[in-house]
Protein backbone atom coordinates (compact mmCIF):
# COMPACT_ATOMS: atom_id res chain seq x y z
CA UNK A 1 7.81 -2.03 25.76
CA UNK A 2 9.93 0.50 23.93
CA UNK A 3 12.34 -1.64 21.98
CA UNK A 4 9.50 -4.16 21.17
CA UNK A 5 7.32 -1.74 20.11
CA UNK A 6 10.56 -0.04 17.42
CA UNK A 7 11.22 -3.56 16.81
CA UNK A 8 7.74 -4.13 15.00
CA UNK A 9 7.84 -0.52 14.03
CA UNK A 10 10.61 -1.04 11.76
CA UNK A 11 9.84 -4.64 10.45
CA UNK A 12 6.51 -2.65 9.75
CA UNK A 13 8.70 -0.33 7.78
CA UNK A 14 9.94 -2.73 4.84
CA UNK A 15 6.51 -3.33 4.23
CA UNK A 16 6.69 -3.99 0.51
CA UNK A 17 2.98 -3.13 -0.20
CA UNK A 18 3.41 0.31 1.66
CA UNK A 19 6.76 1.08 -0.54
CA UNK A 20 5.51 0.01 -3.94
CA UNK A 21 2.61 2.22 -3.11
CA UNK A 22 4.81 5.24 -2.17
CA UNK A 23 6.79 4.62 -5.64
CA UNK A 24 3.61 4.50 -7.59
CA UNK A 25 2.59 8.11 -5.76
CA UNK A 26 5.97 9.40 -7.18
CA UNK A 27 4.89 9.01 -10.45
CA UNK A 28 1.85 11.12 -10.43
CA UNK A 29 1.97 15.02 -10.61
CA UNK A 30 2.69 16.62 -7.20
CA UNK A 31 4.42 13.68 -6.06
CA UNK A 32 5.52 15.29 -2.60
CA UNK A 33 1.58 16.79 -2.02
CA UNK A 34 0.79 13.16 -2.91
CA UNK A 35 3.22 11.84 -0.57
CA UNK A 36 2.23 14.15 2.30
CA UNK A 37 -1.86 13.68 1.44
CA UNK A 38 -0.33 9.69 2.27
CA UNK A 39 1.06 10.38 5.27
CA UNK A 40 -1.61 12.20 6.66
CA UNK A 41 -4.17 9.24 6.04
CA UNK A 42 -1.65 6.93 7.36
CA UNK A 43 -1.27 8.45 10.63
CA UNK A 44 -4.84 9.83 10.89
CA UNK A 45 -6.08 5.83 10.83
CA UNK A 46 -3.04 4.62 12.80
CA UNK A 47 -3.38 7.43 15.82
CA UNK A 48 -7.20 7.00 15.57
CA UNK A 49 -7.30 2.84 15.79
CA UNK A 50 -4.40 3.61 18.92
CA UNK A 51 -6.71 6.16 20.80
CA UNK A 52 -9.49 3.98 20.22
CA UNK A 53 -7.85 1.12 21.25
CA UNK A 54 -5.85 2.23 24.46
CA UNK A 55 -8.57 4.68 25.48
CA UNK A 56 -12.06 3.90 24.51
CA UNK A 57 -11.72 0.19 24.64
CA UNK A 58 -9.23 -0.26 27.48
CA UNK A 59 -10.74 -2.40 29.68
CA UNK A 60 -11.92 -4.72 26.90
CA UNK A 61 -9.50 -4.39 24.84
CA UNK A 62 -7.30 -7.56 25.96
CA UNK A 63 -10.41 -9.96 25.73
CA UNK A 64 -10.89 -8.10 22.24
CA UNK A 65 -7.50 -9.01 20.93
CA UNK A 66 -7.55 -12.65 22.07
CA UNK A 67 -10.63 -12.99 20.09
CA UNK A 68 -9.23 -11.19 17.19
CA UNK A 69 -6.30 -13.68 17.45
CA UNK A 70 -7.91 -16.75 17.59
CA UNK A 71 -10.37 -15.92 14.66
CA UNK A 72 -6.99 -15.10 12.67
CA UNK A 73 -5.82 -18.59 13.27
CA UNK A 74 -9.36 -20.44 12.34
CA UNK A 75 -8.94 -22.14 8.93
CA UNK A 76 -11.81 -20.10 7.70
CA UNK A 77 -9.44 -17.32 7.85
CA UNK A 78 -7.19 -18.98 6.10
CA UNK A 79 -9.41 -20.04 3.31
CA UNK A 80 -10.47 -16.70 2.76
CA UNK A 81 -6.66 -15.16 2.80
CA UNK A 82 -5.93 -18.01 0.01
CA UNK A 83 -9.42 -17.03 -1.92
CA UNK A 84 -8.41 -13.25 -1.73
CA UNK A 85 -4.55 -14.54 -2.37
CA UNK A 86 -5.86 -16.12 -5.60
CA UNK A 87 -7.84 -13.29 -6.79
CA UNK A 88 -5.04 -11.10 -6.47
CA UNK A 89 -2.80 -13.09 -8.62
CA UNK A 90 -5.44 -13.20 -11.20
CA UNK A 91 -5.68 -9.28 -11.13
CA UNK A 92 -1.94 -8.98 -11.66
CA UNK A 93 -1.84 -11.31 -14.93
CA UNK A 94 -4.72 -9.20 -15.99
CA UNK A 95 -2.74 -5.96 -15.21
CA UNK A 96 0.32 -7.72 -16.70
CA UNK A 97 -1.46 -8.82 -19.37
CA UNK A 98 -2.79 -5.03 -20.37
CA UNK A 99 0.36 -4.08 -20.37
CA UNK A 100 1.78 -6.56 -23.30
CA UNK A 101 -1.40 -5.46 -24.93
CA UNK A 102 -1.18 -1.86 -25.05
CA UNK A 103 2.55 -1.86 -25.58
CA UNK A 104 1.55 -4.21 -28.66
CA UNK A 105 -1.15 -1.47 -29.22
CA UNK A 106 1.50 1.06 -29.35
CA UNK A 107 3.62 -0.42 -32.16
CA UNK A 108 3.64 1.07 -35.39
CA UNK A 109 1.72 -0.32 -38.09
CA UNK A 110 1.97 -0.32 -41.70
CA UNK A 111 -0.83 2.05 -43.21
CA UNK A 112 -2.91 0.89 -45.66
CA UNK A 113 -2.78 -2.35 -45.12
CA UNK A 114 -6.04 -4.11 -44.77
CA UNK A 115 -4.81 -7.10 -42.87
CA UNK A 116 -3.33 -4.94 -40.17
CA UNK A 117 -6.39 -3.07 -39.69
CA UNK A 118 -8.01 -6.21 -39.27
CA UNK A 119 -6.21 -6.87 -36.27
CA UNK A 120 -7.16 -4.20 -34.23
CA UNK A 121 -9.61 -4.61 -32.07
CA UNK A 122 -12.98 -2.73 -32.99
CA UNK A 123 -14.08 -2.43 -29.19
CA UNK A 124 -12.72 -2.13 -25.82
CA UNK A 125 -13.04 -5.19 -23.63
CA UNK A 126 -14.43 -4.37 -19.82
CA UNK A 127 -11.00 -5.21 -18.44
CA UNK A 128 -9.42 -2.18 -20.97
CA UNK A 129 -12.33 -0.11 -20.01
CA UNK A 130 -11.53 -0.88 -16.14
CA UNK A 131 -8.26 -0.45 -16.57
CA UNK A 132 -8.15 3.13 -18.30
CA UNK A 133 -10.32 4.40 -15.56
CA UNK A 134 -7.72 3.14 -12.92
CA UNK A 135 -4.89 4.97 -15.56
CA UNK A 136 -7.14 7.99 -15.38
CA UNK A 137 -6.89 7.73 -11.75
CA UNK A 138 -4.00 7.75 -11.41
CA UNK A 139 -2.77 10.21 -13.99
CA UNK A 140 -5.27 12.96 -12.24
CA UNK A 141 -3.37 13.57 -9.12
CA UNK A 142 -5.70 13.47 -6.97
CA UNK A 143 -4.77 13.81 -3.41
CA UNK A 144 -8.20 12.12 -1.69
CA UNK A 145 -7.13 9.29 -3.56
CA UNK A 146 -3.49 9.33 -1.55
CA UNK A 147 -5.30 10.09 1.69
CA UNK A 148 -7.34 7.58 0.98
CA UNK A 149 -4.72 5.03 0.18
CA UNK A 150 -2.74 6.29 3.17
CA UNK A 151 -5.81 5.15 5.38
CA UNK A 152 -6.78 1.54 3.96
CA UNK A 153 -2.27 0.97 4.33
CA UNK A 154 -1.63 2.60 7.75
CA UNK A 155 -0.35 -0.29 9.24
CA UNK A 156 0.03 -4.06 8.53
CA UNK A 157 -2.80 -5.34 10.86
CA UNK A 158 -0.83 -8.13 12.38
CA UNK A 159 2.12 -6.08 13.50
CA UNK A 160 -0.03 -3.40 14.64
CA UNK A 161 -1.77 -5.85 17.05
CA UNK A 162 1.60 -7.00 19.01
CA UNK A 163 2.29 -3.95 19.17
CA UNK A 164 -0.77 -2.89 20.91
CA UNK A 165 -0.34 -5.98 23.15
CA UNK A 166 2.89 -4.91 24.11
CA UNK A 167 2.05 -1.70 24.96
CA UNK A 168 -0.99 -2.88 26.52
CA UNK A 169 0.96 -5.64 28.47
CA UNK A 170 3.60 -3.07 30.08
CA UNK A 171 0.71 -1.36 32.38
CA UNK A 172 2.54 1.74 31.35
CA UNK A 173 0.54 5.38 31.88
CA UNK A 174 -2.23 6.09 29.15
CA UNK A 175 0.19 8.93 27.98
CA UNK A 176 3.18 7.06 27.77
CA UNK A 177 1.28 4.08 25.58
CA UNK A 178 0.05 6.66 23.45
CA UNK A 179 3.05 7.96 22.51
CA UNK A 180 4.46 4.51 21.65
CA UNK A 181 1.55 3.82 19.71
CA UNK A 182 2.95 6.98 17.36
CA UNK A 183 6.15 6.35 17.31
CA UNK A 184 5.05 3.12 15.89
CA UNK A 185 3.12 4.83 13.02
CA UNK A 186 5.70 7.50 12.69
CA UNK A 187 8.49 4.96 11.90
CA UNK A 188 6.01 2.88 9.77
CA UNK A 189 5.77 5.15 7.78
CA UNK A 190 9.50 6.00 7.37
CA UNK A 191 9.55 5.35 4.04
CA UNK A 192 6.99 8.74 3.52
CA UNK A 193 8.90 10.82 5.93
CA UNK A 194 12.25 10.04 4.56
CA UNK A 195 11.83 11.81 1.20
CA UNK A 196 10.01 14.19 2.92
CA UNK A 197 12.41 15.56 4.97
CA UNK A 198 14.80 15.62 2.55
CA UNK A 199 12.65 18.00 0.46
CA UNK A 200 13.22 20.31 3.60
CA UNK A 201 16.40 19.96 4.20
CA UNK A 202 17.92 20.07 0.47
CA UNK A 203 14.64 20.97 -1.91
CA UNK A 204 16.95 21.28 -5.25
CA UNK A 205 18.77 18.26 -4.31
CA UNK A 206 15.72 16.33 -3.56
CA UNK A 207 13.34 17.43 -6.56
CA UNK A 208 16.35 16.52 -9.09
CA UNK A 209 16.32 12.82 -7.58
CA UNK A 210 12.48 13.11 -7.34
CA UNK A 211 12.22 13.70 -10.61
CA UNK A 212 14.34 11.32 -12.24
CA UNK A 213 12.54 8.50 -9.76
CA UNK A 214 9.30 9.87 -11.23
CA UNK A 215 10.53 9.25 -15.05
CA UNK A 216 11.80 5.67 -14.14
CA UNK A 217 8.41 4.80 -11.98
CA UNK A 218 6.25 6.36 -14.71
CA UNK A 219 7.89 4.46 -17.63
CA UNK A 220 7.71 1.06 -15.63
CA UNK A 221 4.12 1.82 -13.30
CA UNK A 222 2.07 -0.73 -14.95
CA UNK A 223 4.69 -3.83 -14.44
CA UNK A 224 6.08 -2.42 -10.95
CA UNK A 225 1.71 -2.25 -10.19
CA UNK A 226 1.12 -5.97 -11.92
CA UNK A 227 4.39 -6.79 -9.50
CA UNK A 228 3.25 -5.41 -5.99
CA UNK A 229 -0.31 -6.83 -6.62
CA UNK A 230 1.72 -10.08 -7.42
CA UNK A 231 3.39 -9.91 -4.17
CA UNK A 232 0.43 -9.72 -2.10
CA UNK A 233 -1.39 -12.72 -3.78
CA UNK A 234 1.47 -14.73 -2.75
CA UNK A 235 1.79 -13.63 0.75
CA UNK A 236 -1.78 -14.10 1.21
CA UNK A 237 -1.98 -17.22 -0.55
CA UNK A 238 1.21 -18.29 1.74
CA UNK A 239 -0.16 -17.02 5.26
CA UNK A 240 -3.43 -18.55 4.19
CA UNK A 241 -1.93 -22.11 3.81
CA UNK A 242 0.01 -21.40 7.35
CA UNK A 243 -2.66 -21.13 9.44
């Protein structure tokens, strides 16, 4: 059960959704708060969904699962992972798009010239509107919206499942499943912890890198956000076609 259960733990790891989230967190203020207000809404939802799980729903949990798997691998499923798969890919040309506009935006422009003037635009479209909130968001620092983010990416659902199985499947004591179920969401989220615990065990070290990483991300947040949304269109639109 162990080395299955670090085995998915660490596939679950390289999750590319979870890191591009964790870069985009660097580049607000308090990145390490922001970080940490992750973590703890990662492993709040991951330990809660366990205990749940292995506790509360233990005796039905196997029948549960089975169901849960064969309603993943219906080909309504899979027309709703290629629907949401779509829609994603249409966000990130619209994200990718807003960001050729507003660098356009950002050019400079002659002054006093009529024709220029004429080419800005005299209103702000919904998706600019949209969009500036989401900047505003983002540039606020708020740490509900890490936890927050931390809880709706704990795990990927799918790995998080065999896992369970596994650890459901070895019979093992209630105590000893639990504590596979966190080191599962512990090394998950390695890619949190990591930076971390550097910033413990060398803090000037650590905030030097941090800071440069948070210059780079912050320059680049809108292409490396159009990029991870990207990402996730395609796998859905992929796994959708799969099943």
């Amino acid at each position: 059960m162990w080395g299955t259960v670090l085995v998915l733990a660490l596939v679950a790891a390289t999750d590319p959704v979870r890191l591009g989230i964790a870069v985009l967190l660097i580049s607000r203020p308090r990145p390490m708060l922001n970080l940490l207000a992750f973590w703890f809404g990662g492993m709040a939802m991951g330990i809660a969904a366990a205990l749940g799980v292995l506790i509360l729903l233990r005796d039905s949990a196997p029948m549960f699962m089975q169901n849960v798997a064969s309603t993943a691998a219906s080909s309504t499923i899979g027309q709703i992972r290629i629907a949401m798969g779509v829609l994603a890919l249409l966000t990130a040309v619209l994200v990718a798009v807003g960001f050729s506009a507003r660098q356009r935006a950002r050019a400079p422009m002659p002054s006093g010239d009529p024709s220029a003037l004429a080419l800005q635009p005299s209103t702000q479209t919904a998706f600019s509107r949209l969009s500036a909130r989401a900047q505003d968001t983002l540039d606020s620092g708020s740490l509900g919206v890490a936890f927050l983010a931390g809880i709706g990416m704990a795990t990927p659902p799918a790995l998080y499942l065999a896992a369970l199985v596994a650890i459901l499947a070895s019979g093992a004591a209630i105590s000893t499943q639990v504590s596979a179920a966190v080191m599962f969401t512990v090394v998950a989220f390695a890619v949190v912890e990591i930076p971390l615990v550097s910033q413990l065990a060398a803090p000037t070290k650590t905030h030097a890198v941090m800071l440069q990483l948070h210059d780079w991300v912050r320059a680049r947040r809108r292409r490396i956000l159009a990029t991870i949304i990207a990402f996730v269109g395609v796998y859905l639109v992929t796994t959708g076609m799969g099943v």
